[in-house]
N, C-alpha and C. Protein backbone atom coordinates (compact mmCIF):
# COMPACT_ATOMS: atom_id res chain seq x y z
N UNK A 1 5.31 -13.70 16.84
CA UNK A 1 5.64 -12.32 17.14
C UNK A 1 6.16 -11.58 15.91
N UNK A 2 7.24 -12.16 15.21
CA UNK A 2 7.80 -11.69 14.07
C UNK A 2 6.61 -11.25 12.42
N UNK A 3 5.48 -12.65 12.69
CA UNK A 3 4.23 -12.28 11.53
C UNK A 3 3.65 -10.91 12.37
N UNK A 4 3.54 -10.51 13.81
CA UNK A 4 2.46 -9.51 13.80
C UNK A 4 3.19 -8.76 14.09
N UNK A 5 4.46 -8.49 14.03
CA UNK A 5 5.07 -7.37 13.55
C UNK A 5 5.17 -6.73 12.03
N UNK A 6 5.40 -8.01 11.43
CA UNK A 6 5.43 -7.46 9.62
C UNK A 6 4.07 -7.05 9.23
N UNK A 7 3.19 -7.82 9.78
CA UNK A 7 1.65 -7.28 9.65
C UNK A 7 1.34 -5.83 10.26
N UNK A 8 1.99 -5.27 11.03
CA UNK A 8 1.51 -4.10 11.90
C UNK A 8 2.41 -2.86 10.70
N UNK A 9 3.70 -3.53 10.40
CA UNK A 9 4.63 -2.80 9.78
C UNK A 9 4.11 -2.71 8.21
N UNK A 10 3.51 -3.54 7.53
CA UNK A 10 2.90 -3.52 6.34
C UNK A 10 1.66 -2.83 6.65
N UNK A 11 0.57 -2.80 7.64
CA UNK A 11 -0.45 -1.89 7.36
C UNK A 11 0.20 -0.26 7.74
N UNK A 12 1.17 -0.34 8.02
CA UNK A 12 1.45 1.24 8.22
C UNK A 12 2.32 2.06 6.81
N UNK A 13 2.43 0.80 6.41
CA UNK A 13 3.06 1.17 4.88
C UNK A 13 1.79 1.23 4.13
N UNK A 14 1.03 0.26 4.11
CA UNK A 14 0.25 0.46 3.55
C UNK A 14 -1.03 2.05 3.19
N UNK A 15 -0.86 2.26 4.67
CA UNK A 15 -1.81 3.62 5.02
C UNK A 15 -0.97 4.89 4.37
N UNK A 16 0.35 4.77 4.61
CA UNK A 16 1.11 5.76 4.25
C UNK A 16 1.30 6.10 2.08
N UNK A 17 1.42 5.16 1.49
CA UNK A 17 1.54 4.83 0.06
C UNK A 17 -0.15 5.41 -0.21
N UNK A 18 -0.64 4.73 0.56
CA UNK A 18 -2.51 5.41 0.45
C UNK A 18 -2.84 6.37 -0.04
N UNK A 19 -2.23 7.41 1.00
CA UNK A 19 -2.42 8.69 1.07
C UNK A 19 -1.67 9.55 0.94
N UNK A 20 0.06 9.11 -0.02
CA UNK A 20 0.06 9.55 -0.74
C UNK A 20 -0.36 9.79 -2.19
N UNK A 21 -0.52 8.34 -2.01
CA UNK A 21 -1.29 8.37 -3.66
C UNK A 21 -2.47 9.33 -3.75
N UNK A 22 -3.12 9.51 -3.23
CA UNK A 22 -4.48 10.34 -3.15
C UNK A 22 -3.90 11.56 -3.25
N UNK A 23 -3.03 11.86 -2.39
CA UNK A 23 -2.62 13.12 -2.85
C UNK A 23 -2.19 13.50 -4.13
N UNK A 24 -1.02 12.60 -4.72
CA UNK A 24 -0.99 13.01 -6.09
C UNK A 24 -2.01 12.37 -6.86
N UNK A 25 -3.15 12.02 -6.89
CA UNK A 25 -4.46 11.68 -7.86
C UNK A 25 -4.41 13.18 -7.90
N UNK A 26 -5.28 13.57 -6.28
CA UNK A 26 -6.05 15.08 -6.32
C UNK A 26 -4.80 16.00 -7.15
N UNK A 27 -3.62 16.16 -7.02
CA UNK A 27 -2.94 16.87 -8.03
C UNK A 27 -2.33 17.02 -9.31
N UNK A 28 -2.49 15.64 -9.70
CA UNK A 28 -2.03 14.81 -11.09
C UNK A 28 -3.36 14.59 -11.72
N UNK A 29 -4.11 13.72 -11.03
CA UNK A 29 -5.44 12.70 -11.39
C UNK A 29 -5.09 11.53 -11.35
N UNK A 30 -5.59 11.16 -11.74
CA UNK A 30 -6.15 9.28 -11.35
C UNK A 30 -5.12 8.28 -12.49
N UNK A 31 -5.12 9.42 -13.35
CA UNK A 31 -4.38 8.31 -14.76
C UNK A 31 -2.82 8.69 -14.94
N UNK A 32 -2.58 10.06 -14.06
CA UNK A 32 -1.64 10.10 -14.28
C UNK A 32 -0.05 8.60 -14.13
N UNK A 33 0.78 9.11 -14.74
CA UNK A 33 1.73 7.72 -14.46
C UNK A 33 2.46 7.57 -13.24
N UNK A 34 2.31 8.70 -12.51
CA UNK A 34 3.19 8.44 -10.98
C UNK A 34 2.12 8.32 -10.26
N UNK A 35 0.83 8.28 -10.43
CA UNK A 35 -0.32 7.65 -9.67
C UNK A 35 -0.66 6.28 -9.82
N UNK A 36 -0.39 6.04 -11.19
CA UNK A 36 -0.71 4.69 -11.40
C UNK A 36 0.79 3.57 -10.79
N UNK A 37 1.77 4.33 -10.84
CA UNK A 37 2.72 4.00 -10.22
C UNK A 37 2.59 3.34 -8.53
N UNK A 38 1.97 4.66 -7.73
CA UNK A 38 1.51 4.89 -6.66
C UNK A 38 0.84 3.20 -6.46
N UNK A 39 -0.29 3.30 -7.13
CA UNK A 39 -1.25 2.59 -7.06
C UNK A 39 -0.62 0.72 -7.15
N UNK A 40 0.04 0.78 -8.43
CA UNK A 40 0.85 -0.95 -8.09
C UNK A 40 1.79 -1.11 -7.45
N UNK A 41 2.44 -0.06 -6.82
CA UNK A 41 2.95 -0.39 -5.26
C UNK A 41 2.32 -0.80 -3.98
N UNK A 42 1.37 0.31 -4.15
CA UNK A 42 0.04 -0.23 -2.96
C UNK A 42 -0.59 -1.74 -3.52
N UNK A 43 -0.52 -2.24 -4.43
CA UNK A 43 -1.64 -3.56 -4.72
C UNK A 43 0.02 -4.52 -4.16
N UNK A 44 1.22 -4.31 -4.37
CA UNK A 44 1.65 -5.14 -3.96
C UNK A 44 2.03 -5.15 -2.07
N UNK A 45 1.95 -4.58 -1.45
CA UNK A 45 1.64 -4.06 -0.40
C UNK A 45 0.85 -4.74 0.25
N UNK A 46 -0.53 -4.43 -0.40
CA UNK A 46 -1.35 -5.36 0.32
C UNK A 46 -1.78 -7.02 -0.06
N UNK A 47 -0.93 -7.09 -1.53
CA UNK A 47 -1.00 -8.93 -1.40
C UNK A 47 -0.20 -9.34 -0.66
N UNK A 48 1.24 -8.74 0.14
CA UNK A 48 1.67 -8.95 1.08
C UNK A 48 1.34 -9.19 2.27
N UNK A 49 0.20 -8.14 2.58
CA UNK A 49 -0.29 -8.38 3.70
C UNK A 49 -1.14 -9.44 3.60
N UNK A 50 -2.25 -9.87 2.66
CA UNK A 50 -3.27 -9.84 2.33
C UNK A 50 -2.03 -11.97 2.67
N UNK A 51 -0.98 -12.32 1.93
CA UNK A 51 -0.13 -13.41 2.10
C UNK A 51 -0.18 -13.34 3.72
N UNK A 52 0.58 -12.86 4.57
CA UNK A 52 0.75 -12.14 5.97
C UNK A 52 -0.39 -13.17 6.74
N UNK A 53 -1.45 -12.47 6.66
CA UNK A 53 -2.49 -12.64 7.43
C UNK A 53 -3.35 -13.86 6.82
N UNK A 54 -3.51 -14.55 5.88
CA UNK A 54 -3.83 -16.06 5.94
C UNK A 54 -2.31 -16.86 6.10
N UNK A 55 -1.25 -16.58 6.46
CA UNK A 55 -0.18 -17.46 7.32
C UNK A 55 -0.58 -17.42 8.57
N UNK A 56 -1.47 -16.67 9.02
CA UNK A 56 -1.37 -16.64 10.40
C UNK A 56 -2.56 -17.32 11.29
């Protein structure tokens, strides 16, 4: 119960970091440094999940 909670709770983080990042791409761009920021938060995010879901 506790893995498919952190799993439900990590893809909603996940979706959320998403799309903000996209948002500041479309207003920064892609290279900017609080996008790229954006972006290795989200990669750790989802090796979390990505850990998460082969425990399970």
């Amino acid at each position: 119960m506790v893995n498919l909670l952190l799993k439900q709770f990590l893809k909603a983080e996940i979706e959320i970091k998403r799309r903000i990042m996209y948002k500041k791409a479309k207003d920064l761009g892609f290279t900017h440094p609080t996008v790229v920021d954006y972006s290795q938060e989200l990669d750790v995010l989802l090796n979390r999940y990505l850990k998460q879901a082969q425990a399970s």
